[in-house]
PDB file of N, CA and C in Angstrom:
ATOM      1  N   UNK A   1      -2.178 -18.031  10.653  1.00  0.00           N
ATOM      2  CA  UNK A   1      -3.044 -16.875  10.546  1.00  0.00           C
ATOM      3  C   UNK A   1      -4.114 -17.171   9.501  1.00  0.00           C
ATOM      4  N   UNK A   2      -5.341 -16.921   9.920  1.00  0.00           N
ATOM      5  CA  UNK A   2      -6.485 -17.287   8.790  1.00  0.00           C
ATOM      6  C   UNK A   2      -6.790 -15.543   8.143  1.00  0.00           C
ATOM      7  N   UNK A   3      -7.017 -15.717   6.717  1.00  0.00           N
ATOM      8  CA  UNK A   3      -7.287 -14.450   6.709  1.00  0.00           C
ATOM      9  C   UNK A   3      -8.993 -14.407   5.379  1.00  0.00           C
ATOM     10  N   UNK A   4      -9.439 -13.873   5.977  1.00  0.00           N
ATOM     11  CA  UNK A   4     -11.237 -13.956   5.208  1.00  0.00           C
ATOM     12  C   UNK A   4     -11.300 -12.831   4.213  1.00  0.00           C
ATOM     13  N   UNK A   5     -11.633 -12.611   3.319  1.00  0.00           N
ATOM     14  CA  UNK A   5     -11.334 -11.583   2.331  1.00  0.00           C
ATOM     15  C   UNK A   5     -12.616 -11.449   1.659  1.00  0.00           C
ATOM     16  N   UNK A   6     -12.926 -10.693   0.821  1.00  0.00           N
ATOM     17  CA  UNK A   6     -14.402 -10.325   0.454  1.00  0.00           C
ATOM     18  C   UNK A   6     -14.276 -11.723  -1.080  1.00  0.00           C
ATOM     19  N   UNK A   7     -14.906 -12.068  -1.262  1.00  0.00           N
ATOM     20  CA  UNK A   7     -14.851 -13.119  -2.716  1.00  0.00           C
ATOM     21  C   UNK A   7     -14.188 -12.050  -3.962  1.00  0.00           C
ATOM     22  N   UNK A   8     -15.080 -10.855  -3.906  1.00  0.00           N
ATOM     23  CA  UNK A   8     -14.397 -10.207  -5.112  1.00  0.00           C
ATOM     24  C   UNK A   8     -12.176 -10.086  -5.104  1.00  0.00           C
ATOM     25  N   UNK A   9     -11.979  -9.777  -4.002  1.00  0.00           N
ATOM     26  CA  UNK A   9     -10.894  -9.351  -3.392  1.00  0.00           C
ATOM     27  C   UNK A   9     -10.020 -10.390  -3.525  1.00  0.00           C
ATOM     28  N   UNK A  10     -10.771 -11.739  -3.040  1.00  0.00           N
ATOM     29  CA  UNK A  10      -9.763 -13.093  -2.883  1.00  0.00           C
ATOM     30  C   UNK A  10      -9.817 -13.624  -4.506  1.00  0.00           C
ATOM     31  N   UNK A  11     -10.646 -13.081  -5.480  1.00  0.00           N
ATOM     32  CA  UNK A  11     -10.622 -13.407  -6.985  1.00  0.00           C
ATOM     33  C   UNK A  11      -9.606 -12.622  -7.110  1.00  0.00           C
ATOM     34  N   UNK A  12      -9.500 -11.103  -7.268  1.00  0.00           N
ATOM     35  CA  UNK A  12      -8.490 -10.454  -7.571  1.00  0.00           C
ATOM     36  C   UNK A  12      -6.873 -10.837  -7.177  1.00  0.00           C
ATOM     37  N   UNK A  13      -7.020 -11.358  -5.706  1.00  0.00           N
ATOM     38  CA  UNK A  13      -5.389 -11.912  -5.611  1.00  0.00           C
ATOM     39  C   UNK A  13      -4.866 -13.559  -6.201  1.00  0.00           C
ATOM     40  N   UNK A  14      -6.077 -13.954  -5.952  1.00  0.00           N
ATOM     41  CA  UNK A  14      -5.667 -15.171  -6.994  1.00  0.00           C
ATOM     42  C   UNK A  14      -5.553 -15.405  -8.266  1.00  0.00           C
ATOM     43  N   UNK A  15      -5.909 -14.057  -8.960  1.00  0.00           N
ATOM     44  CA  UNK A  15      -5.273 -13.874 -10.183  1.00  0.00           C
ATOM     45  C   UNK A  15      -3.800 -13.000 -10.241  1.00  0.00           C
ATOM     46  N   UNK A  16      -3.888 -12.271  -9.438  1.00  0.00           N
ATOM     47  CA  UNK A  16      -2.762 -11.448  -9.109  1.00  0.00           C
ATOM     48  C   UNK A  16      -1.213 -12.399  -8.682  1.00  0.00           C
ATOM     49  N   UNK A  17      -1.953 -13.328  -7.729  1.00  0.00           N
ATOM     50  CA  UNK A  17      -0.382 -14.397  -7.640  1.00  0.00           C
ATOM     51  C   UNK A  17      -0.128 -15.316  -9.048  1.00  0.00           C
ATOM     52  N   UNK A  18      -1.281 -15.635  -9.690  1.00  0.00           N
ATOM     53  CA  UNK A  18      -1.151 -16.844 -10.781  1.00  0.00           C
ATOM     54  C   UNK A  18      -0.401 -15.608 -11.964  1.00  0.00           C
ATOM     55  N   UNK A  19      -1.295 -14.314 -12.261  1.00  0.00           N
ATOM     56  CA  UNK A  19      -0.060 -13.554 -13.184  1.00  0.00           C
ATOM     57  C   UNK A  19       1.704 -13.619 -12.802  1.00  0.00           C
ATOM     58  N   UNK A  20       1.586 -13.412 -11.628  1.00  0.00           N
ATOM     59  CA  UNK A  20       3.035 -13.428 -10.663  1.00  0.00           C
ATOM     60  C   UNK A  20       4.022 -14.551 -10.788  1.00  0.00           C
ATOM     61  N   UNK A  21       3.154 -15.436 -11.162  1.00  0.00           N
ATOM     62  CA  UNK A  21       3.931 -16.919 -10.944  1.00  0.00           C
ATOM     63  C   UNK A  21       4.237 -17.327  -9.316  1.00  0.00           C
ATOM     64  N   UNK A  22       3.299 -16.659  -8.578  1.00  0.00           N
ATOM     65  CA  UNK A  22       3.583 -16.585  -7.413  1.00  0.00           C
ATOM     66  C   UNK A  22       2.625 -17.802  -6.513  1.00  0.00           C
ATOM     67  N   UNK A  23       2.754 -18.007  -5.480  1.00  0.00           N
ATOM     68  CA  UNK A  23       1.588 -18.638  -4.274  1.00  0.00           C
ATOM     69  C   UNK A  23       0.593 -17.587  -3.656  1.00  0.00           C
ATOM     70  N   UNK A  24      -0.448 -17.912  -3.524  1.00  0.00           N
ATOM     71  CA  UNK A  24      -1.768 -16.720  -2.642  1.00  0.00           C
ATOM     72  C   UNK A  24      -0.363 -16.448  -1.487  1.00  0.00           C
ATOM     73  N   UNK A  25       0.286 -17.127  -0.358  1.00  0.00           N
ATOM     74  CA  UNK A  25       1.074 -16.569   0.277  1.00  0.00           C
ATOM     75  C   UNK A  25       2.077 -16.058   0.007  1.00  0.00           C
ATOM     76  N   UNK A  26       2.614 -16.119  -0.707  1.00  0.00           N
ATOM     77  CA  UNK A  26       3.530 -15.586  -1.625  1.00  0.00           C
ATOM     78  C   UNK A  26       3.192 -13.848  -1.804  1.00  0.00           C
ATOM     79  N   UNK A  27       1.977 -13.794  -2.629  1.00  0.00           N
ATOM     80  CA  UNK A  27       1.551 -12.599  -2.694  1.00  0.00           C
ATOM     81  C   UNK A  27       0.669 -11.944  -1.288  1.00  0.00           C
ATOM     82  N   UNK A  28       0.538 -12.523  -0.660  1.00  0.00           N
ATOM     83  CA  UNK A  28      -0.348 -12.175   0.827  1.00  0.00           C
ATOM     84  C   UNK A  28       1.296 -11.082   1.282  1.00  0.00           C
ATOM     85  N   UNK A  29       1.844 -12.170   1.493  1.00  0.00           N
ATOM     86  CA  UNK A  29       3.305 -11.888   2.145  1.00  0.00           C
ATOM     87  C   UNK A  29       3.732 -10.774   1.416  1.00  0.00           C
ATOM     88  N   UNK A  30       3.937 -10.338   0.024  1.00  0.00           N
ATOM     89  CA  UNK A  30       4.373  -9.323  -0.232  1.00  0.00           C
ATOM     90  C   UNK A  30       4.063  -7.987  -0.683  1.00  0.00           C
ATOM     91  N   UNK A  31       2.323  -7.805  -0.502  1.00  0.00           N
ATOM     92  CA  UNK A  31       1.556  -7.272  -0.545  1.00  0.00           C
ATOM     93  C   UNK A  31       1.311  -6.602   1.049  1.00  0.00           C
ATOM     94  N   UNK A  32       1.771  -7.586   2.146  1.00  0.00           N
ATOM     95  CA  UNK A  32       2.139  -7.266   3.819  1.00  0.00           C
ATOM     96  C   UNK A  32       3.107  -6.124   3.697  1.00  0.00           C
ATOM     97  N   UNK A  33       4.104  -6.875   3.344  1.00  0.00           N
ATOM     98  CA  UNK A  33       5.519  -6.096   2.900  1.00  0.00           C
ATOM     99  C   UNK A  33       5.413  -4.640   2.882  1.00  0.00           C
ATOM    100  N   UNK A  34       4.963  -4.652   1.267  1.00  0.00           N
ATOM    101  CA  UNK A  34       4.801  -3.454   0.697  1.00  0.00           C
ATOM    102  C   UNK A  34       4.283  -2.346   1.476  1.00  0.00           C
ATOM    103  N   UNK A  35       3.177  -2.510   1.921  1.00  0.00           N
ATOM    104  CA  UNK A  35       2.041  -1.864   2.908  1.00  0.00           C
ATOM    105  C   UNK A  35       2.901  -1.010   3.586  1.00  0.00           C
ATOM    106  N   UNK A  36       3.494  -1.916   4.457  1.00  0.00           N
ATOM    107  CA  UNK A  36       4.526  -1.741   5.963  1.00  0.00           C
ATOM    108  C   UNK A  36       5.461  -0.938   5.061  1.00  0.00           C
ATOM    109  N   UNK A  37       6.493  -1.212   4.182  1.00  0.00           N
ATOM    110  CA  UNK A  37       7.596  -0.198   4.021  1.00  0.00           C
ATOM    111  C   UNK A  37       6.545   1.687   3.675  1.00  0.00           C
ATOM    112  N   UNK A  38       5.388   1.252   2.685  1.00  0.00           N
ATOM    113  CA  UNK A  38       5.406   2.440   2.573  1.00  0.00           C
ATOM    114  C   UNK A  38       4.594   3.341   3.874  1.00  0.00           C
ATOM    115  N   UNK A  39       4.123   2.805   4.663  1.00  0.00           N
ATOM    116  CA  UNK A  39       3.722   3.369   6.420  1.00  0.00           C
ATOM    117  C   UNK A  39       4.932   3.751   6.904  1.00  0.00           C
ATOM    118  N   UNK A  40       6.123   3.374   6.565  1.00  0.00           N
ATOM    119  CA  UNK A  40       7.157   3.982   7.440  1.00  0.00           C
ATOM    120  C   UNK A  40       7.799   4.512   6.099  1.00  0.00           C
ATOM    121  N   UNK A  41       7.610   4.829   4.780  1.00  0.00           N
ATOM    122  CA  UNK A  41       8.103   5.858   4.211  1.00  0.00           C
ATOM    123  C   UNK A  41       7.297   7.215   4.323  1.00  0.00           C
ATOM    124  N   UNK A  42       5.984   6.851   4.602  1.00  0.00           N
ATOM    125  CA  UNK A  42       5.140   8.049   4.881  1.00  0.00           C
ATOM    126  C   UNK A  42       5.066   8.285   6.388  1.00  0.00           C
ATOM    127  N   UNK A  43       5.521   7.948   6.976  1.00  0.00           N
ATOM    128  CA  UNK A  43       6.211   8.464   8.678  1.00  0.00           C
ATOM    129  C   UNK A  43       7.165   9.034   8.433  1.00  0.00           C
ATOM    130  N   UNK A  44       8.212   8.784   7.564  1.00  0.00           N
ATOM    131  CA  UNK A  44       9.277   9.516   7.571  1.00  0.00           C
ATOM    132  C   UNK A  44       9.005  10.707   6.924  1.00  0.00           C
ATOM    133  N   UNK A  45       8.558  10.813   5.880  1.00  0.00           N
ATOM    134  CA  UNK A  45       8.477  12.019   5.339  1.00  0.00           C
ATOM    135  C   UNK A  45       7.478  13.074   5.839  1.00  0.00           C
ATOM    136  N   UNK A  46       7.212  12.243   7.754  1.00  0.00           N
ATOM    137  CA  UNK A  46       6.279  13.374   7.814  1.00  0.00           C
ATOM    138  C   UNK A  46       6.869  14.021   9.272  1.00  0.00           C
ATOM    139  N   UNK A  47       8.003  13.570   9.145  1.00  0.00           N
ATOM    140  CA  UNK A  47       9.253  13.840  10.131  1.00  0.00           C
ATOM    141  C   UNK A  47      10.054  14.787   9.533  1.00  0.00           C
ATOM    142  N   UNK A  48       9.882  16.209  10.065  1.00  0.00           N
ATOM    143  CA  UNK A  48      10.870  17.173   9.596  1.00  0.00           C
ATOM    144  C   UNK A  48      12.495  17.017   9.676  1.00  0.00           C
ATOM    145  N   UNK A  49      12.623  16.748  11.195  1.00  0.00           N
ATOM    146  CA  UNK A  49      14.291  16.235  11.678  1.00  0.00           C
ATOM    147  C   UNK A  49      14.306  15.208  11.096  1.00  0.00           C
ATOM    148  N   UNK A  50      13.818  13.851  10.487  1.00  0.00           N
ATOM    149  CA  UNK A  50      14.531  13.249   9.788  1.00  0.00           C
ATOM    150  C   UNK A  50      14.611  13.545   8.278  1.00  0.00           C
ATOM    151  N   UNK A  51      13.801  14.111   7.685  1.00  0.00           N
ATOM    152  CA  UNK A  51      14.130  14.899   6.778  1.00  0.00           C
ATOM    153  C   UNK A  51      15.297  15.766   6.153  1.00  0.00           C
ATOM    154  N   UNK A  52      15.403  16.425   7.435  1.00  0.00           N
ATOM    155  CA  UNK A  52      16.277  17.272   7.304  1.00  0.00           C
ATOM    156  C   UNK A  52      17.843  16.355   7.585  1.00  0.00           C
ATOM    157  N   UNK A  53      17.818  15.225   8.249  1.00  0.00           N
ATOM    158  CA  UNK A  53      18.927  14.186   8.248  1.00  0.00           C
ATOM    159  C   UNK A  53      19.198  13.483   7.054  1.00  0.00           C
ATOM    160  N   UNK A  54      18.391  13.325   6.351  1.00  0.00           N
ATOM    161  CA  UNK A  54      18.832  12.375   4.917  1.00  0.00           C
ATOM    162  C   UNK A  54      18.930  13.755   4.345  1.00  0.00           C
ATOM    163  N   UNK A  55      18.799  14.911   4.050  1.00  0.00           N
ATOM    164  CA  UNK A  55      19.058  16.064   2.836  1.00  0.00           C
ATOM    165  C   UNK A  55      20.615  16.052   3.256  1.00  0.00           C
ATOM    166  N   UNK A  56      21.000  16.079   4.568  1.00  0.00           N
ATOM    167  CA  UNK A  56      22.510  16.308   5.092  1.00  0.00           C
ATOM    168  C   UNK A  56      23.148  15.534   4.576  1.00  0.00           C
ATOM    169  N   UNK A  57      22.780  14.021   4.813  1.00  0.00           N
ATOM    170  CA  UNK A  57      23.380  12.978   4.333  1.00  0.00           C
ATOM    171  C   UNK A  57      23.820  12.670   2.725  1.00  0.00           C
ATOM    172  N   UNK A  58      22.713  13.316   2.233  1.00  0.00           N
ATOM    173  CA  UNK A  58      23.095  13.413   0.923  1.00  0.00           C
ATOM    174  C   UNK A  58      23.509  14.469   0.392  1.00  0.00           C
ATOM    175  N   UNK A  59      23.897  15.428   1.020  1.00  0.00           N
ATOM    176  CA  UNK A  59      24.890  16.603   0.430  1.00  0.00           C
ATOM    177  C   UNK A  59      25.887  16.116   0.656  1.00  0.00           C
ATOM    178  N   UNK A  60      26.224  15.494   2.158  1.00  0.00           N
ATOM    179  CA  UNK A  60      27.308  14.915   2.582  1.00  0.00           C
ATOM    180  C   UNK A  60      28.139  14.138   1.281  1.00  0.00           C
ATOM    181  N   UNK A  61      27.474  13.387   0.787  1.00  0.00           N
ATOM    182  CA  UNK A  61      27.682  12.325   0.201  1.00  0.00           C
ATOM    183  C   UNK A  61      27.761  12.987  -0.820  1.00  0.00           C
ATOM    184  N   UNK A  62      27.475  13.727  -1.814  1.00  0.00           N
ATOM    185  CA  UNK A  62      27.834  14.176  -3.154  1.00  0.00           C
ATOM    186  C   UNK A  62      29.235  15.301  -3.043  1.00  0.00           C
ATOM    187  N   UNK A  63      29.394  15.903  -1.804  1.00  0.00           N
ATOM    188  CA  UNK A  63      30.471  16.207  -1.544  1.00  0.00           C
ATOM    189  C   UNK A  63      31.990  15.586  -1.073  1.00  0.00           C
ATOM    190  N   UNK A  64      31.760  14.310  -1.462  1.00  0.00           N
ATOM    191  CA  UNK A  64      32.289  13.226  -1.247  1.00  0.00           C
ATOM    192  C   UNK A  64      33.208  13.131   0.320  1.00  0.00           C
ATOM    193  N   UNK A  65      31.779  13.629   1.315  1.00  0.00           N
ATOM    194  CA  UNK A  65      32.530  13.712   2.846  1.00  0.00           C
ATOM    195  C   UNK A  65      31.432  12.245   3.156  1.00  0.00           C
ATOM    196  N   UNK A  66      32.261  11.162   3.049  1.00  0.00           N
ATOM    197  CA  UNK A  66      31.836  10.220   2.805  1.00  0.00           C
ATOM    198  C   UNK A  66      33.686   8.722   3.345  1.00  0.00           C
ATOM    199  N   UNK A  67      33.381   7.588   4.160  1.00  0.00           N
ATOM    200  CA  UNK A  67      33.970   6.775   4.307  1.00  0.00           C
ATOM    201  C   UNK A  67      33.678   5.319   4.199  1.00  0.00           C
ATOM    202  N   UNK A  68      33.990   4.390   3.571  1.00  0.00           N
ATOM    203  CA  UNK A  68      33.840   3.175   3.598  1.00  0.00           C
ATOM    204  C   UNK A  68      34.609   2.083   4.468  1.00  0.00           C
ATOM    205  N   UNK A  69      34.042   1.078   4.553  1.00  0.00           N
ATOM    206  CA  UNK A  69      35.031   0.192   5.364  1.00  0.00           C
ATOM    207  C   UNK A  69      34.737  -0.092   6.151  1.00  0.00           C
ATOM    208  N   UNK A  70      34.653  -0.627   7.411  1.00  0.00           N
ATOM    209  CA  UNK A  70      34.905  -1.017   8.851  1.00  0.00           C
ATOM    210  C   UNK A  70      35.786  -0.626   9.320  1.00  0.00           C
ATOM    211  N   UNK A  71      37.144  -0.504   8.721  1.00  0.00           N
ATOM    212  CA  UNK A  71      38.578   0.146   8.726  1.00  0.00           C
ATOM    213  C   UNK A  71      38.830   1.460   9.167  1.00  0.00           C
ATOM    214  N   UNK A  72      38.418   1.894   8.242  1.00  0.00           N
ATOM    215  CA  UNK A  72      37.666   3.514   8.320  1.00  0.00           C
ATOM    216  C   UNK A  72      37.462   3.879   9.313  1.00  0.00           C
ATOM    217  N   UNK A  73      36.235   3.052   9.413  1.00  0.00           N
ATOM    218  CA  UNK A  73      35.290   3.622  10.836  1.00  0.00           C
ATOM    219  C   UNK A  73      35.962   3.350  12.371  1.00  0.00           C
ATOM    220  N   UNK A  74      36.746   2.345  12.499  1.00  0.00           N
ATOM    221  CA  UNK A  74      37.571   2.511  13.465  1.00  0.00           C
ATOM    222  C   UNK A  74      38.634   3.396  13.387  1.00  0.00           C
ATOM    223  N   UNK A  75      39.067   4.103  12.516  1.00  0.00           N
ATOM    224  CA  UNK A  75      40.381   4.884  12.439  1.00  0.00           C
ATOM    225  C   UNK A  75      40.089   5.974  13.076  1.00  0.00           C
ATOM    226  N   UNK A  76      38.255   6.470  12.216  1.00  0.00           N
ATOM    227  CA  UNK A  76      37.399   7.656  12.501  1.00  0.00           C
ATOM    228  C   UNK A  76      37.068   7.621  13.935  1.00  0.00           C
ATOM    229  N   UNK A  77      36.560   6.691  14.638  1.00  0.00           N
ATOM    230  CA  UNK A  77      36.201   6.474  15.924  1.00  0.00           C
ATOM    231  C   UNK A  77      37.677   6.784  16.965  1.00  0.00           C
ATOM    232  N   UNK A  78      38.878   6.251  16.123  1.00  0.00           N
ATOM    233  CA  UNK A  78      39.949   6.160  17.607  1.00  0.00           C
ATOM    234  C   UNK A  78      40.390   7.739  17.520  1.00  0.00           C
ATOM    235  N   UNK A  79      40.712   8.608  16.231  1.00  0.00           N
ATOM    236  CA  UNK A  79      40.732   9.739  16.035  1.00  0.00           C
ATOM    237  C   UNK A  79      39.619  10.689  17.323  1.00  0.00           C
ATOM    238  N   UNK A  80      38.191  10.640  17.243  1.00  0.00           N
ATOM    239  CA  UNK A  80      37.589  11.111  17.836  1.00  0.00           C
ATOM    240  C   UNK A  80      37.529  10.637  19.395  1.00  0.00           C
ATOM    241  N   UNK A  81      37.986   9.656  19.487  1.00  0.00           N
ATOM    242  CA  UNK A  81      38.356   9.152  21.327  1.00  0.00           C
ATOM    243  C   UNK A  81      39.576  10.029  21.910  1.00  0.00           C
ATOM    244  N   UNK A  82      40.644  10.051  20.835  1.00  0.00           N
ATOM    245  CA  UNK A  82      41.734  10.505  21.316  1.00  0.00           C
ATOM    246  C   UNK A  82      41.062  12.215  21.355  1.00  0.00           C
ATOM    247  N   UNK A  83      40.652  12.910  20.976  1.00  0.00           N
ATOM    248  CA  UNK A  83      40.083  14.192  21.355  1.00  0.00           C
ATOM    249  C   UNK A  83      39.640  14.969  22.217  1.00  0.00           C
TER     250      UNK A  83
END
Protein backbone atom coordinates (compact mmCIF):
# COMPACT_ATOMS: atom_id res chain seq x y z
CA UNK A 1 0.00 0.00 0.00
CA UNK A 2 1.57 3.43 -0.94
CA UNK A 3 0.33 6.10 1.14
CA UNK A 4 1.04 10.15 0.06
CA UNK A 5 0.54 12.46 2.94
CA UNK A 6 0.73 16.27 2.94
CA UNK A 7 4.79 17.07 3.88
CA UNK A 8 3.53 18.91 6.95
CA UNK A 9 1.60 15.62 8.12
CA UNK A 10 4.40 13.08 7.02
CA UNK A 11 6.89 15.57 9.32
CA UNK A 12 4.50 15.24 12.11
CA UNK A 13 4.44 11.29 12.00
CA UNK A 14 7.95 10.95 11.59
CA UNK A 15 8.48 12.61 14.58
CA UNK A 16 5.64 11.00 16.22
CA UNK A 17 7.16 7.31 15.47
CA UNK A 18 10.94 8.48 16.33
CA UNK A 19 9.31 9.96 19.93
CA UNK A 20 7.61 6.34 20.01
CA UNK A 21 10.64 4.46 19.43
CA UNK A 22 8.54 3.21 16.83
CA UNK A 23 8.82 2.57 12.64
CA UNK A 24 6.64 5.21 10.21
CA UNK A 25 4.74 1.62 9.87
CA UNK A 26 4.68 0.91 13.05
CA UNK A 27 2.88 4.11 13.77
CA UNK A 28 0.85 4.14 10.29
CA UNK A 29 -0.41 0.70 11.62
CA UNK A 30 -1.44 1.92 14.92
CA UNK A 31 -2.76 5.09 14.24
CA UNK A 32 -5.10 2.58 11.48
CA UNK A 33 -5.91 0.73 14.58
CA UNK A 34 -6.94 3.33 16.72
CA UNK A 35 -9.19 5.09 14.11
CA UNK A 36 -11.12 1.72 13.45
CA UNK A 37 -11.68 0.74 17.23
CA UNK A 38 -12.97 4.16 17.96
CA UNK A 39 -15.62 4.05 14.57
CA UNK A 40 -16.98 1.05 16.11
CA UNK A 41 -16.96 2.50 19.68
CA UNK A 42 -18.91 5.38 18.27
CA UNK A 43 -21.34 2.90 16.35
CA UNK A 44 -21.93 1.35 19.35
CA UNK A 45 -22.81 3.97 21.41
CA UNK A 46 -25.06 5.08 18.86
CA UNK A 47 -26.93 1.78 19.14
CA UNK A 48 -29.62 1.98 21.74
CA UNK A 49 -30.22 -2.08 21.92
CA UNK A 50 -26.72 -2.50 22.29
CA UNK A 51 -26.51 -0.16 24.82
CA UNK A 52 -28.99 -1.24 26.61
CA UNK A 53 -27.10 -4.96 26.34
CA UNK A 54 -23.82 -4.00 27.98
CA UNK A 55 -25.88 -1.83 30.98
CA UNK A 56 -27.57 -5.56 31.51
CA UNK A 57 -24.43 -7.14 31.31
CA UNK A 58 -22.99 -5.15 33.74
CA UNK A 59 -25.60 -5.17 36.35
CA UNK A 60 -25.51 -8.75 35.61
CA UNK A 61 -22.10 -8.90 36.56
CA UNK A 62 -21.93 -6.76 39.73
CA UNK A 63 -24.73 -8.87 40.91
CA UNK A 64 -22.52 -11.57 40.65
CA UNK A 65 -25.09 -13.50 38.06
CA UNK A 66 -22.04 -14.23 36.36
CA UNK A 67 -20.10 -17.92 35.26
CA UNK A 68 -16.66 -18.83 34.33
CA UNK A 69 -15.16 -21.72 32.65
CA UNK A 70 -15.94 -23.70 29.64
CA UNK A 71 -17.19 -26.16 32.34
CA UNK A 72 -19.76 -23.98 33.36
CA UNK A 73 -20.95 -23.21 30.20
CA UNK A 74 -21.58 -26.69 29.26
CA UNK A 75 -23.31 -27.57 32.54
CA UNK A 76 -25.43 -24.18 31.78
CA UNK A 77 -26.11 -25.26 28.19
CA UNK A 78 -27.05 -29.17 29.09
CA UNK A 79 -29.34 -27.73 32.02
CA UNK A 80 -31.16 -25.54 29.39
CA UNK A 81 -31.39 -28.52 26.62
CA UNK A 82 -32.84 -30.72 29.13
CA UNK A 83 -35.84 -28.04 29.52
Amino acid sequence: MTLRLDPGLEAELRLAAEEDHRSIHQTVALAVETYLALRETAEIRADPEALRALAEARQAVQEGDVIYGTDAVRSLLKGRQAS
